[in-house]
Protein backbone atom coordinates (compact mmCIF):
# COMPACT_ATOMS: atom_id res chain seq x y z
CA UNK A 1 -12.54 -21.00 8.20
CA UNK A 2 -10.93 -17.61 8.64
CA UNK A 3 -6.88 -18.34 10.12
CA UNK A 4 -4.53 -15.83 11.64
CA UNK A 5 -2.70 -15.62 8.30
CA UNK A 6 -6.28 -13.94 6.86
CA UNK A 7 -6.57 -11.70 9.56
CA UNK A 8 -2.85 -10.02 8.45
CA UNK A 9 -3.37 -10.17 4.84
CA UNK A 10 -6.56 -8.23 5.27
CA UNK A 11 -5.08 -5.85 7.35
CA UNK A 12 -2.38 -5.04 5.08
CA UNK A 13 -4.89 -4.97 1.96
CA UNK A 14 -6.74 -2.57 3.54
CA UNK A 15 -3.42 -0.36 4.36
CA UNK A 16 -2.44 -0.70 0.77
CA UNK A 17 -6.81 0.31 0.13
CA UNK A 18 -5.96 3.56 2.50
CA UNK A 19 -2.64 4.41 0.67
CA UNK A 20 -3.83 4.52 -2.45
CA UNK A 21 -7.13 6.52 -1.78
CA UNK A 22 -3.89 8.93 0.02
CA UNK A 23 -1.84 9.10 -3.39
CA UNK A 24 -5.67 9.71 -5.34
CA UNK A 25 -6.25 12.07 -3.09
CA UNK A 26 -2.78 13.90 -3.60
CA UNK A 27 -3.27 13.83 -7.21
CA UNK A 28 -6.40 15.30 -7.01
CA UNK A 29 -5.13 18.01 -5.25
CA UNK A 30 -2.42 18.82 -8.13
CA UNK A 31 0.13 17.39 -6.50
CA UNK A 32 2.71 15.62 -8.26
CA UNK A 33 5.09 14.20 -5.76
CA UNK A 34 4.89 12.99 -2.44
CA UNK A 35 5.96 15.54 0.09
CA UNK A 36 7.20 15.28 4.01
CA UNK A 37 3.74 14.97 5.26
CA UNK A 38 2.34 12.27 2.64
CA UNK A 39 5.23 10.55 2.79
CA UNK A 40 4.39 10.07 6.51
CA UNK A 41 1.10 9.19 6.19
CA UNK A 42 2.04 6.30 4.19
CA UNK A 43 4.73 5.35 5.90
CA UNK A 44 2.53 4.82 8.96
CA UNK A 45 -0.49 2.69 7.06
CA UNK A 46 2.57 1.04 5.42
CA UNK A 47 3.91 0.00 8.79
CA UNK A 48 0.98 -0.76 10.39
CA UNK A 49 0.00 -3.10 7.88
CA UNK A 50 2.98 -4.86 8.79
CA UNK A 51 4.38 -3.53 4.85
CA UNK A 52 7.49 -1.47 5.10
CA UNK A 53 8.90 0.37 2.58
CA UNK A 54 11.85 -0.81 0.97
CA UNK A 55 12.89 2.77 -0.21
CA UNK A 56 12.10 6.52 0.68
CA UNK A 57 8.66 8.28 -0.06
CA UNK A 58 9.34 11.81 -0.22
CA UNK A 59 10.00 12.94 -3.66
CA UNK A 60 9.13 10.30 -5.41
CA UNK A 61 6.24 11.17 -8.04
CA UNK A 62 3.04 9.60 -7.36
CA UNK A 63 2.21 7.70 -9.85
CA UNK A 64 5.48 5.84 -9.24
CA UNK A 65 4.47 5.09 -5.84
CA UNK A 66 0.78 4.12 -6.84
CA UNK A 67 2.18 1.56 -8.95
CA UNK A 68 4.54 0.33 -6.41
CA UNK A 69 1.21 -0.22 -4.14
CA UNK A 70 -0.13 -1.77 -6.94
CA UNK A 71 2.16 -4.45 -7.19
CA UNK A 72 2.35 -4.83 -3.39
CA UNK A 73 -1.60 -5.68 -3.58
CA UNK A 74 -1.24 -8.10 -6.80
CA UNK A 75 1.49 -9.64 -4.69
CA UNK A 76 -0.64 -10.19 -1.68
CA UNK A 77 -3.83 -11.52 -4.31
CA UNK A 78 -1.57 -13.86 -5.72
CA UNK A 79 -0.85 -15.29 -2.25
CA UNK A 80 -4.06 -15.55 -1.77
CA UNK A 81 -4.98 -17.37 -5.33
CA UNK A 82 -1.77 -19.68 -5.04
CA UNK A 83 -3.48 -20.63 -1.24
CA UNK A 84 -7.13 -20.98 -2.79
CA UNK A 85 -5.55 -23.70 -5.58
CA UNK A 86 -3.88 -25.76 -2.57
């Protein structure tokens, strides 16, 4: 039975899914850190997810930010493994 609680955690997986295919993109592209208009991108899918970003975007090299989206979607699997076990 699907709750509420799935409904948010899929939308935010699938802002983290968009955000990374962003930074992919970027690197594809050459690009080695984020600039202004990346870094808004991703600060929009971020915030519509209901995810906000605990530090600034712009600047930082990608790879540093894919891993941070990494971790946010290992975080959000775990929640959803710890609630599968209960």
């Amino acid at each position: 039975m699907s709750t509420p609680r799935d409904g948010i955690e899929r939308t935010r997986m699938r802002a983290l899914d968009l955000c990374l295919q962003l930074l992919e993109d970027a690197l594809a592209a050459g690009k080695v850190r984020v600039d202004g208009p990346l870094a808004y991108r991703l600060r929009h899918l971020l915030g519509n997810g209901g995810l906000i970003p605990d530090h600034r975007l712009e600047g930082r090299r990608i790879d540093r930010v894919l891993d941070d989206i990494f971790e946010l979607q290992a975080q959000l699997l775990g929640q959803d493994d710890q609630r599968a076990v209960s």
